[in-house]
C-alpha atoms as a PDB file:
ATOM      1  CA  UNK A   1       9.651 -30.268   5.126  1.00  0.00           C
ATOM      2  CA  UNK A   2       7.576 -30.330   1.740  1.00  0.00           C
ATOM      3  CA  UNK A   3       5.339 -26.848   2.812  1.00  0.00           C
ATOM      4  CA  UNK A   4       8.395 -25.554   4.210  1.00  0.00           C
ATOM      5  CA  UNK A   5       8.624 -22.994   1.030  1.00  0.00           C
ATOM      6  CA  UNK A   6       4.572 -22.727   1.351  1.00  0.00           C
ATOM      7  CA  UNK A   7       5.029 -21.512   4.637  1.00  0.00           C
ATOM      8  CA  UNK A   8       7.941 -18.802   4.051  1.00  0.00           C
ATOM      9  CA  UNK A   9       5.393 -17.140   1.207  1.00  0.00           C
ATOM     10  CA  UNK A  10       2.180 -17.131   3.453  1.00  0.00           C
ATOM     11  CA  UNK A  11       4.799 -15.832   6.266  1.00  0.00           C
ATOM     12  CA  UNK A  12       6.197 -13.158   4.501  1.00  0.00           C
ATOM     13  CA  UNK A  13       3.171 -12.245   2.617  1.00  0.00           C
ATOM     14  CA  UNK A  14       1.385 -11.605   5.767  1.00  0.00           C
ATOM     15  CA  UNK A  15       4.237  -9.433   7.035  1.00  0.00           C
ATOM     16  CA  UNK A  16       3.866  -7.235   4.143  1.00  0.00           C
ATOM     17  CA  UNK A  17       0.197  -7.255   4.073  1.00  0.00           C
ATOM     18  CA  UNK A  18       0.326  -6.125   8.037  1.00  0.00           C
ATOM     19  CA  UNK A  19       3.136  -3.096   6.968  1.00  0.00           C
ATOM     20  CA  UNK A  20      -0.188  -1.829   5.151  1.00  0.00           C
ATOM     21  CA  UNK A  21      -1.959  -1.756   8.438  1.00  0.00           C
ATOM     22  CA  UNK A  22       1.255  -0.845  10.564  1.00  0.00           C
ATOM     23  CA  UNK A  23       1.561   2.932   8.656  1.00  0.00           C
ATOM     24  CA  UNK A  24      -1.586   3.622   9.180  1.00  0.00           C
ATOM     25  CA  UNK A  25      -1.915   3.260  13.039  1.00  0.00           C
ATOM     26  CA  UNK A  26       1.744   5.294  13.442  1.00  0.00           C
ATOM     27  CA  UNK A  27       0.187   7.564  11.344  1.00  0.00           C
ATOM     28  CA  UNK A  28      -3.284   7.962  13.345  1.00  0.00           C
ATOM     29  CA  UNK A  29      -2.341   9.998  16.060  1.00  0.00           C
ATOM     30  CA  UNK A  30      -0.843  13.149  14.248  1.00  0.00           C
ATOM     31  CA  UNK A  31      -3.748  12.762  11.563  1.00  0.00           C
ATOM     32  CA  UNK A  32      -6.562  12.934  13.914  1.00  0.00           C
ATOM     33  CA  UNK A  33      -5.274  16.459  14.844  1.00  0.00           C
ATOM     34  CA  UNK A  34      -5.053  17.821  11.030  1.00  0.00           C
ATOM     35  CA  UNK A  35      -7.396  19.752  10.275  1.00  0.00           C
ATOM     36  CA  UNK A  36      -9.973  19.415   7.333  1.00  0.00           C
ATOM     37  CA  UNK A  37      -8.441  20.503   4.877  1.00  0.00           C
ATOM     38  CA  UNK A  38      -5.391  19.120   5.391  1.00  0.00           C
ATOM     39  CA  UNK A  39      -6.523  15.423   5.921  1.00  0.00           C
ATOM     40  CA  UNK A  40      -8.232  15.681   3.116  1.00  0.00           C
ATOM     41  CA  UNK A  41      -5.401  16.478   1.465  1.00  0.00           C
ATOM     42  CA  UNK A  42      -3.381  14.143   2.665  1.00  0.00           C
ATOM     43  CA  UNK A  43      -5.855  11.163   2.282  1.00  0.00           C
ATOM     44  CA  UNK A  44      -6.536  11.622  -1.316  1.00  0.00           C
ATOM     45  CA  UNK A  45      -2.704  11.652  -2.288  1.00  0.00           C
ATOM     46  CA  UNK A  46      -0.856   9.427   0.546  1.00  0.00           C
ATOM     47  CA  UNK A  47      -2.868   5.959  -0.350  1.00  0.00           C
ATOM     48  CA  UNK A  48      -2.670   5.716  -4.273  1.00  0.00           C
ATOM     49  CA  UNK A  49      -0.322   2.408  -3.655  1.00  0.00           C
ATOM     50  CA  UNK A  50      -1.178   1.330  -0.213  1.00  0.00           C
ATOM     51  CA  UNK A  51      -4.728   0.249  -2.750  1.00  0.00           C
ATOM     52  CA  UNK A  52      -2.508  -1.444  -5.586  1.00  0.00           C
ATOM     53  CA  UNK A  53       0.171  -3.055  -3.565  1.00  0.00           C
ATOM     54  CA  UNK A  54      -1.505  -3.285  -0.337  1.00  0.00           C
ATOM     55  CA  UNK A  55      -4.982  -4.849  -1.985  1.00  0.00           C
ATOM     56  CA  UNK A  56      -2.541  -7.238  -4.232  1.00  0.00           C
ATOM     57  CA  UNK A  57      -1.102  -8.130  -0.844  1.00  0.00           C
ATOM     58  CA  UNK A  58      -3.661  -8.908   0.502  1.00  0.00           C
ATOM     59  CA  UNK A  59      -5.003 -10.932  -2.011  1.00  0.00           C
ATOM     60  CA  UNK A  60      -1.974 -13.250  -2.262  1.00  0.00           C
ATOM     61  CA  UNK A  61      -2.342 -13.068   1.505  1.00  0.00           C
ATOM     62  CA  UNK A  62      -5.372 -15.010   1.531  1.00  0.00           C
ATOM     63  CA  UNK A  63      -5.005 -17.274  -1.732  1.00  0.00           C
ATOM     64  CA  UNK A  64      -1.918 -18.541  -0.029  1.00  0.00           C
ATOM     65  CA  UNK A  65      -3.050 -18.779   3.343  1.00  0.00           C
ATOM     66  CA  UNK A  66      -5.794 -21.564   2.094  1.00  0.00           C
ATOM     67  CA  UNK A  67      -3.494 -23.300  -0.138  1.00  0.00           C
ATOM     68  CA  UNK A  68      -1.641 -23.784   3.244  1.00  0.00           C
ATOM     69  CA  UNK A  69      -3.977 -24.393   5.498  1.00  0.00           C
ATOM     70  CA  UNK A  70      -6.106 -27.315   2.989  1.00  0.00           C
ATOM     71  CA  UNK A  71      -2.224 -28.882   2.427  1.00  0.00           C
ATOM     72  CA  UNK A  72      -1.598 -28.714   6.491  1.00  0.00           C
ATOM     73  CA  UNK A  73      -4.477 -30.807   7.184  1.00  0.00           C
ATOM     74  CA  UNK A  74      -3.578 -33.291  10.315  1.00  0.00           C
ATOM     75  CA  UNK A  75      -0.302 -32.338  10.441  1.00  0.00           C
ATOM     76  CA  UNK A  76       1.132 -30.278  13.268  1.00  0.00           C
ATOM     77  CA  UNK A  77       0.612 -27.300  14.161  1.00  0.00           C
ATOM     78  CA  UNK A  78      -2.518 -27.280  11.715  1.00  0.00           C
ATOM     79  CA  UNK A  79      -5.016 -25.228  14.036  1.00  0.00           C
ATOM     80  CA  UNK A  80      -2.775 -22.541  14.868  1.00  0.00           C
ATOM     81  CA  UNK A  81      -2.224 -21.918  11.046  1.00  0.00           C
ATOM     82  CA  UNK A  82      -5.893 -22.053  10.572  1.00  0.00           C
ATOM     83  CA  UNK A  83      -6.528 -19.385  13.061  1.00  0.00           C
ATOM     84  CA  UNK A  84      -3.735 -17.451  11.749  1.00  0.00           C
ATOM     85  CA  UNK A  85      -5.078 -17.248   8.395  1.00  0.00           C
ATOM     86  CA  UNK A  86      -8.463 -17.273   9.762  1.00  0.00           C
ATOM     87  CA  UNK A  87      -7.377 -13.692  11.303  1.00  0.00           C
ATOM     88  CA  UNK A  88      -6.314 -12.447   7.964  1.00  0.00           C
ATOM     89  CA  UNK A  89      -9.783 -13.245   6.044  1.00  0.00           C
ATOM     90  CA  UNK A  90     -11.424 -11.283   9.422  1.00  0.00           C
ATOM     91  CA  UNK A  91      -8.970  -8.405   8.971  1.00  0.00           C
ATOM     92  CA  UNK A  92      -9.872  -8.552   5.440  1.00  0.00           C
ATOM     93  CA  UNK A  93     -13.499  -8.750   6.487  1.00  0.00           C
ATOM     94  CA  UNK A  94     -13.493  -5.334   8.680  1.00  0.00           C
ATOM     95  CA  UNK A  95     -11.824  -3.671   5.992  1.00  0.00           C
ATOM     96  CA  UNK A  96     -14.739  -4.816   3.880  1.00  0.00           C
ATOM     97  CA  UNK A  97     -17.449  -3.354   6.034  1.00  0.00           C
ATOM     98  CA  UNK A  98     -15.629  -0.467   7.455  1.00  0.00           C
ATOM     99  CA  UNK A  99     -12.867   1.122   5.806  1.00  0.00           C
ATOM    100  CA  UNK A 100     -13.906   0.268   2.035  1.00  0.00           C
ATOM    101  CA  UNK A 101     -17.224   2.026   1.782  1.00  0.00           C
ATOM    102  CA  UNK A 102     -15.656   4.815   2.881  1.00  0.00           C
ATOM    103  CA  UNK A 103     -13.420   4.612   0.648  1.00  0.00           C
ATOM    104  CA  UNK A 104     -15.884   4.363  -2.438  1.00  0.00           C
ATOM    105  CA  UNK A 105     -18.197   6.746  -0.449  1.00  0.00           C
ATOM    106  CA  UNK A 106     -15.031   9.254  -1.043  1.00  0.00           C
ATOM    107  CA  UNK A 107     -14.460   7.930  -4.682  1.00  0.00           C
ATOM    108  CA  UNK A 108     -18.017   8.807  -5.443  1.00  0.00           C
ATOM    109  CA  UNK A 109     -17.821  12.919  -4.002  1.00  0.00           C
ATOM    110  CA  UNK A 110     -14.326  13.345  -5.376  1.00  0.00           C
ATOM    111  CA  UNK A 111     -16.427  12.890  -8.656  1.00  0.00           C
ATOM    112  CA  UNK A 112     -18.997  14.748  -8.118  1.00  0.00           C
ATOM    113  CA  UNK A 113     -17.853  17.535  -6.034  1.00  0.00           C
ATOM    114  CA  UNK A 114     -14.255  17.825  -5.196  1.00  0.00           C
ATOM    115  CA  UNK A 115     -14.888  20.638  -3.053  1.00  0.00           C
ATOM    116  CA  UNK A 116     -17.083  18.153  -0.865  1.00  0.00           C
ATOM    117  CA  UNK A 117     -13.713  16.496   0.364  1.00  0.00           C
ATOM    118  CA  UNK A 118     -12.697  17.813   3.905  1.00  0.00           C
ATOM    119  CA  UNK A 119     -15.805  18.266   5.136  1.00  0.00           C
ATOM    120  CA  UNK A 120     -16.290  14.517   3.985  1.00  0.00           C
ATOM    121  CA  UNK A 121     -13.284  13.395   5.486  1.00  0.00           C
ATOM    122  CA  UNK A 122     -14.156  14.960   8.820  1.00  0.00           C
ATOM    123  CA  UNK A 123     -16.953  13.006   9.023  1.00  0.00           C
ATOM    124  CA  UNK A 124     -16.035   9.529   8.050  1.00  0.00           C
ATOM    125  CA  UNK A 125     -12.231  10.021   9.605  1.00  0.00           C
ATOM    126  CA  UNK A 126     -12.844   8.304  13.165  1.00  0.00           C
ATOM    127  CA  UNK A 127     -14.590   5.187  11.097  1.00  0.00           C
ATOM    128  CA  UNK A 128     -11.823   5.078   8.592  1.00  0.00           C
ATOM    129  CA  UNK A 129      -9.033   5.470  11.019  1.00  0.00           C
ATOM    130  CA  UNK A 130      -9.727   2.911  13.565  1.00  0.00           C
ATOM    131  CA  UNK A 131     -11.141   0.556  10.633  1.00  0.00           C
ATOM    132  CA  UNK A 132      -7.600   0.107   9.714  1.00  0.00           C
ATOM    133  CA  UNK A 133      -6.747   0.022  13.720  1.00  0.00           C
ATOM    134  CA  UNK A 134      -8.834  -2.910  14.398  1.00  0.00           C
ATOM    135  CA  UNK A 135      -7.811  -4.338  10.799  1.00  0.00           C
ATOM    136  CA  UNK A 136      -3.958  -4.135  12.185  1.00  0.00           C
ATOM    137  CA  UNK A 137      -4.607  -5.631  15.678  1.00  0.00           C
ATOM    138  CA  UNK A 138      -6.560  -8.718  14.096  1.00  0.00           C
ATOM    139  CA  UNK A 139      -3.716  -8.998  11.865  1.00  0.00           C
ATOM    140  CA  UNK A 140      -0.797  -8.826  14.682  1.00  0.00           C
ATOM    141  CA  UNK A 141      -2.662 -11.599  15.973  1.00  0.00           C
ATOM    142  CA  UNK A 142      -2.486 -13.584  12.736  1.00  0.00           C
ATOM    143  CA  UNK A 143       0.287 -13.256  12.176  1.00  0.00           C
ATOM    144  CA  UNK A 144       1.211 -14.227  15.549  1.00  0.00           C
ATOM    145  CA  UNK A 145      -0.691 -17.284  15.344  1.00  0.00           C
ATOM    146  CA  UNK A 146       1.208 -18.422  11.823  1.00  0.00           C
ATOM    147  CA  UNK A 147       4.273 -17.820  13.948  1.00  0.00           C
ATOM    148  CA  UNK A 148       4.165 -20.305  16.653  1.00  0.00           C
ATOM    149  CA  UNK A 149       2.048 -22.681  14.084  1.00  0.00           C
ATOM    150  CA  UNK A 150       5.646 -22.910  12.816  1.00  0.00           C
ATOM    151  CA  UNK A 151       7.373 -23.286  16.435  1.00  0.00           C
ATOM    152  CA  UNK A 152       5.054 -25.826  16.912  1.00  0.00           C
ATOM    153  CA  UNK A 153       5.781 -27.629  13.982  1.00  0.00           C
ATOM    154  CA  UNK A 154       9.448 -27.071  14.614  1.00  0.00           C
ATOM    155  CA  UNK A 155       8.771 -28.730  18.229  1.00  0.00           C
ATOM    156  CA  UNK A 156       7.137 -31.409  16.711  1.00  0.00           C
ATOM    157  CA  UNK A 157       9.593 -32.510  14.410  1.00  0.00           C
ATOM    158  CA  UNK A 158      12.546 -32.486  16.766  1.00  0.00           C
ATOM    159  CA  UNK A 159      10.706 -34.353  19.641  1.00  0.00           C
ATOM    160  CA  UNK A 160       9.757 -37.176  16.958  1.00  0.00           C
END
């Protein structure tokens, strides 16, 4: 009962933070078929908040998801939490070495030459695209795992 409201934060946090993810794999299908120009277009206005509320997100994702899983120590349901969250700091992880240098690779020639962009773009799509694919998958999972963490705990309690 005392994490209860601990639990409800990480919970909902990590339903936002996987919304992030979510948009972009709907999205993915008619994208791949724009053509440069317009997916350049598209990718250098459509994002400008998915980075502020999407990395603050995630951020709170990941501060709250250890808070949780240090104060769920040998209590029920611990290990499924600690995958759950585990899946989150991986998710975070492939963003990290996939999707974020393009991004600053893309920061970097918008600078320098703007005119740079869709041909850019065209090149690092596939990497940036399924980047965020295989970040939303590993965060399904997470957040599938924090899930039944709390039907286990639930279980628990009502058995004792």
């Amino acid at each position: 009962m005392p994490f209860r409201r601990l639990r409800f934060v990480v919970l909902l946090l990590a339903a936002l933070t996987l919304t992030m993810e979510a948009a972009h794999v709907l999205e993915l299908p008619q994208k791949m078929s724009y053509d440069p120009t317009l997916y350049a277009a598209v990718n250098s206005t459509l994002y400008r908040y998915f980075a502020i509320v999407g990395g603050s997100l995630t951020i709170l994702t990941l501060i709250a998801g250890a808070v949780l899983v240090i104060a769920l120590r040998k209590r029920p349901g611990f290990h499924w939490t600690l995958a759950g969250v585990a899946a989150y700091y991986l998710a975070f992880g492939i963003w990290l070495a996939v999707v974020e240098p393009v991004n600053r690779t893309v920061a970097a020639a918008a600078a320098r030459d703007p005119a740079s962009l869709p041909q850019l773009w065209t090149a690092l799509r596939v990497r940036w695209e399924y980047g965020h694919a295989a970040g939303f998958i590993v965060e399904l999972i997470g957040l599938a795992l924090l899930l039944w963490s709390v039907l286990l705990r639930n279980r628990a309690e009502h058995a004792a």
